[in-house]
N, C-alpha and C. Protein backbone atom coordinates (compact mmCIF):
# COMPACT_ATOMS: atom_id res chain seq x y z
N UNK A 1 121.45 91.03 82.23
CA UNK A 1 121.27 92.43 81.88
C UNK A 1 119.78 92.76 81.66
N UNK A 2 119.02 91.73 80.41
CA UNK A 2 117.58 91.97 80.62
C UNK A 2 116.83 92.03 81.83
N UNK A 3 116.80 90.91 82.54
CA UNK A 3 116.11 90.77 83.97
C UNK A 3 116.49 92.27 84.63
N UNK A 4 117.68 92.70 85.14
CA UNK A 4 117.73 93.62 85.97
C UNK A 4 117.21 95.26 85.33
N UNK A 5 117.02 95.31 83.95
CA UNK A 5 116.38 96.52 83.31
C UNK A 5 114.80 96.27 83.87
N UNK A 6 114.47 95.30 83.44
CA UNK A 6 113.09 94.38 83.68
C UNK A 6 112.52 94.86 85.30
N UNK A 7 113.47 94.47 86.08
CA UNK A 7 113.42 94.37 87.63
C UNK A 7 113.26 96.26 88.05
N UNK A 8 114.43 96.86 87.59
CA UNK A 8 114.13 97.95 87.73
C UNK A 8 112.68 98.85 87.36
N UNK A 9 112.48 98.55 85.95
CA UNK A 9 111.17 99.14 85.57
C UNK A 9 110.38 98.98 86.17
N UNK A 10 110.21 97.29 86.75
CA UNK A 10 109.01 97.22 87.43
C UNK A 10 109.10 98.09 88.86
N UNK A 11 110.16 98.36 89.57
CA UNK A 11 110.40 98.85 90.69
C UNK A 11 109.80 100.55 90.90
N UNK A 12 110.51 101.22 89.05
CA UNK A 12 109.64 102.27 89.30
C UNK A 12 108.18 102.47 89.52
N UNK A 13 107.68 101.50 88.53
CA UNK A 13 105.97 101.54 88.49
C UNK A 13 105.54 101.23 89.62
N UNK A 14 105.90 100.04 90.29
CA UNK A 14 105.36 100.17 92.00
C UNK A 14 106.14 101.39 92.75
N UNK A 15 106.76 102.07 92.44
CA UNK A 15 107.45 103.65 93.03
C UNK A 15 105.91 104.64 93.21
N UNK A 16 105.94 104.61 91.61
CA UNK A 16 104.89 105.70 91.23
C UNK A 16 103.29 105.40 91.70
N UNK A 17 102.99 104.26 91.22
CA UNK A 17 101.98 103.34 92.57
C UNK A 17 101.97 103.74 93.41
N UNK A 18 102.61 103.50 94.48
CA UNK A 18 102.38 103.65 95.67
C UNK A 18 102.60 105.00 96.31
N UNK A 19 103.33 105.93 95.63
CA UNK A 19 103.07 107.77 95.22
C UNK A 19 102.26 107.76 95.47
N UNK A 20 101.20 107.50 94.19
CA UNK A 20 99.74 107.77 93.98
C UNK A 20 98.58 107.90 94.79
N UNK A 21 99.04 106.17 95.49
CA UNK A 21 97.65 105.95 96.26
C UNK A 21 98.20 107.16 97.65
N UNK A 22 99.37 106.81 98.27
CA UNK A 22 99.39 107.62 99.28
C UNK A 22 99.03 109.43 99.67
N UNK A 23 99.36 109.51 97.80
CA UNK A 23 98.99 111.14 97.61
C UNK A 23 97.49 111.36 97.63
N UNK A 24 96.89 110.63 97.32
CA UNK A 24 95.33 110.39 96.92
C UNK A 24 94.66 110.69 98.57
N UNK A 25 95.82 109.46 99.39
CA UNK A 25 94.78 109.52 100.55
C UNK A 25 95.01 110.37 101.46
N UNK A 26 96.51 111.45 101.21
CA UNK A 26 96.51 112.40 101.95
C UNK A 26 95.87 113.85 101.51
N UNK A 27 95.51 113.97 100.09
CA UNK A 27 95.11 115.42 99.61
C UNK A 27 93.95 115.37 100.28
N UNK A 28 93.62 116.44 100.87
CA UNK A 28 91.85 117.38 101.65
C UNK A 28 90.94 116.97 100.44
N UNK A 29 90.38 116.44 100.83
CA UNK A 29 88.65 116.44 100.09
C UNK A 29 88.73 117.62 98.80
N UNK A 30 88.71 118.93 99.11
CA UNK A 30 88.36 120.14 98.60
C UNK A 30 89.38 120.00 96.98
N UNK A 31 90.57 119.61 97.46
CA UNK A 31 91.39 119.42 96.27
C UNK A 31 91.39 118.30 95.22
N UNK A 32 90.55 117.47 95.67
CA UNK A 32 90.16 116.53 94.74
C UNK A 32 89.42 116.90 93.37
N UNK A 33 89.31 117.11 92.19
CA UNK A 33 88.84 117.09 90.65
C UNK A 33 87.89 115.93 90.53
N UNK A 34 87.23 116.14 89.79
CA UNK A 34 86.01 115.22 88.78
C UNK A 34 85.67 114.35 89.57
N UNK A 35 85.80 113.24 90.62
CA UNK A 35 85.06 112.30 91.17
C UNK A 35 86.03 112.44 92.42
N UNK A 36 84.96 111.56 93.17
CA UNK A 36 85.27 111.24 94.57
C UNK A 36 86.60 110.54 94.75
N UNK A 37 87.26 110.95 96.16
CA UNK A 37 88.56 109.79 95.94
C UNK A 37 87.85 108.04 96.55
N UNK A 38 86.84 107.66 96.75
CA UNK A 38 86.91 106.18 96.61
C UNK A 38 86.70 106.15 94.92
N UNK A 39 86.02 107.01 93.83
CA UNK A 39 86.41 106.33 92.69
C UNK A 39 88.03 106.46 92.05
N UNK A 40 88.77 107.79 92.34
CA UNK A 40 89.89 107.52 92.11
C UNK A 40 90.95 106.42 92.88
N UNK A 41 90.74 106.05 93.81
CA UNK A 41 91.40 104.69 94.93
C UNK A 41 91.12 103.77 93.89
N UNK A 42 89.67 103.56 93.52
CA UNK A 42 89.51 102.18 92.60
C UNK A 42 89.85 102.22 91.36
N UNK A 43 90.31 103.49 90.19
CA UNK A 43 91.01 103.38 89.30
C UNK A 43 92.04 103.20 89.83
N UNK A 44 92.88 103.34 90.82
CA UNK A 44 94.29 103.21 90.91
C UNK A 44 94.70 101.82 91.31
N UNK A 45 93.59 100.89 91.79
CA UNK A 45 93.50 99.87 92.20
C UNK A 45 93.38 98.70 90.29
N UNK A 46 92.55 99.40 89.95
CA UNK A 46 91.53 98.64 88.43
C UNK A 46 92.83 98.46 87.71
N UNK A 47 93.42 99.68 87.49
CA UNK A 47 94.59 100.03 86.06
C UNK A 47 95.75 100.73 86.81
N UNK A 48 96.81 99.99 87.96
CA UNK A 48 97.42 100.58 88.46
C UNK A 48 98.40 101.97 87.72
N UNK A 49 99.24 101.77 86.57
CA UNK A 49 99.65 102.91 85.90
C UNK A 49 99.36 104.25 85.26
N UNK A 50 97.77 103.54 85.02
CA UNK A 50 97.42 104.63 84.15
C UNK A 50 96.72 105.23 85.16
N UNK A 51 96.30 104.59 85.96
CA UNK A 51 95.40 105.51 87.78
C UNK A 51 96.33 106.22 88.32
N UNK A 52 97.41 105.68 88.51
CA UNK A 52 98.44 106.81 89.08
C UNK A 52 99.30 107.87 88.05
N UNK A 53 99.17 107.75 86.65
CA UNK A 53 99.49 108.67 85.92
C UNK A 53 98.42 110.16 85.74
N UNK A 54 97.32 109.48 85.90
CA UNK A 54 96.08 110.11 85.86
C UNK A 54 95.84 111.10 87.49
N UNK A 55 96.24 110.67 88.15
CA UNK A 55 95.76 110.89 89.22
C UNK A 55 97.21 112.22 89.23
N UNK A 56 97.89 111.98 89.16
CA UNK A 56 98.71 112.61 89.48
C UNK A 56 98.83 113.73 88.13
N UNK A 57 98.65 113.95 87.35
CA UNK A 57 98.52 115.14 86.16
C UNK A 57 97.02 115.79 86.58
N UNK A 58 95.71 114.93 86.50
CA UNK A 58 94.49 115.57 86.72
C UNK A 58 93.56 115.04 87.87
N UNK A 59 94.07 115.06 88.41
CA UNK A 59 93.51 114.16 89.95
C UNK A 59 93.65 115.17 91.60
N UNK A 60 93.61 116.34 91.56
CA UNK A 60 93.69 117.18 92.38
C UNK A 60 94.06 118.52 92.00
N UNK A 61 93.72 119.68 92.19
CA UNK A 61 94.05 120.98 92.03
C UNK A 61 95.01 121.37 92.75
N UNK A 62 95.89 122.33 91.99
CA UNK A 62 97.18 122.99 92.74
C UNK A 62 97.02 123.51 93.86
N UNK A 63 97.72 123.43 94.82
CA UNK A 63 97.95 124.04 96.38
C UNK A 63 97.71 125.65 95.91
N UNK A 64 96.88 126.28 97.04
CA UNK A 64 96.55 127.48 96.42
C UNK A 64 97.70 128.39 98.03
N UNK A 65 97.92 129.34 96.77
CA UNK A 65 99.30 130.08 97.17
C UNK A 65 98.67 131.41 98.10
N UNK A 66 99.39 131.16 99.21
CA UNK A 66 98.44 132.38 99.94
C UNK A 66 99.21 132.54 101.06
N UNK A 67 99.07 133.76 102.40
CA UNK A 67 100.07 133.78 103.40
C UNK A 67 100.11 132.82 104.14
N UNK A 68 99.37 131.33 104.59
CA UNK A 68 99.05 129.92 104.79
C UNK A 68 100.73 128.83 104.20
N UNK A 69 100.87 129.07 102.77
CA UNK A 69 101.62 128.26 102.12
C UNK A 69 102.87 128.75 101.81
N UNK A 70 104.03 127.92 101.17
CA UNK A 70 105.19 128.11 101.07
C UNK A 70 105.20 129.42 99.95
N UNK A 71 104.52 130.63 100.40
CA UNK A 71 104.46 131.37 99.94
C UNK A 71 106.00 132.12 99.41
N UNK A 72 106.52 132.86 98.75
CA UNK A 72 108.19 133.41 98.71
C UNK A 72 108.77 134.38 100.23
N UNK A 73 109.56 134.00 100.58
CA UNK A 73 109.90 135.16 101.74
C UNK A 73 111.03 135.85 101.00
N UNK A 74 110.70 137.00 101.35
CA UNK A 74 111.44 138.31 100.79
C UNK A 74 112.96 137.94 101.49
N UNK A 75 114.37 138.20 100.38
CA UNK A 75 115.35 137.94 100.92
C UNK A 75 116.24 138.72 102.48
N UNK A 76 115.29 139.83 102.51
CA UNK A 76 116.18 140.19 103.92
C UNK A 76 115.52 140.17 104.87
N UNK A 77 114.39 139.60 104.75
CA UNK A 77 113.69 138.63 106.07
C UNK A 77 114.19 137.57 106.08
N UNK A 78 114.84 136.68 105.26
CA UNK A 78 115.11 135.27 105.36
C UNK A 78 116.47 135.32 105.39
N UNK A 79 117.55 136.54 105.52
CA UNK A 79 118.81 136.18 105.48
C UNK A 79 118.87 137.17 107.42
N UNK A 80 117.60 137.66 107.48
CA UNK A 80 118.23 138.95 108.34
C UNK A 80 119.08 140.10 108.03
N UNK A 81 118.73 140.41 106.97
CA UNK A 81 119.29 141.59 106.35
C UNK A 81 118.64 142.89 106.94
């Protein structure tokens, strides 16, 4: 019972890991916060949990909402009303 709680936990943290780095290396330059992404790659590398906790709360700026993005479509354009 211990081992497989054990096994799981660890499964999330390499989950959220590997989130991280992949989110890191797909966000645009522009959306990146406070340092470059080779220094955020190497916190996520240094302190895997707390780099990808970090990275992911303050580690890029929100997708900016505009006619470009999953902006709202009005319901009787999207039903054909």
């Amino acid at each position: 019972m211990q081992s497989s709680l054990f096994f799981a936990l660890c499964l999330v943290v390499v989950m959220v890991c590997v989130h991280a780095l992949i989110d890191c290396l797909r966000t645009p330059a522009e959306r990146i916060r406070y340092v470059s992404r080779g220094f955020w790659l190497l916190f996520m590398f240094s302190a895997p949990l707390l780099g990808a906790l970090t990275w992911t709360y303050l580690g890029k700026r929100p997708a900016a909402r505009g006619a470009g993005s999953d902006a709202e479509v009005p319901r009787e354009a999207a039903y054909g009303e």
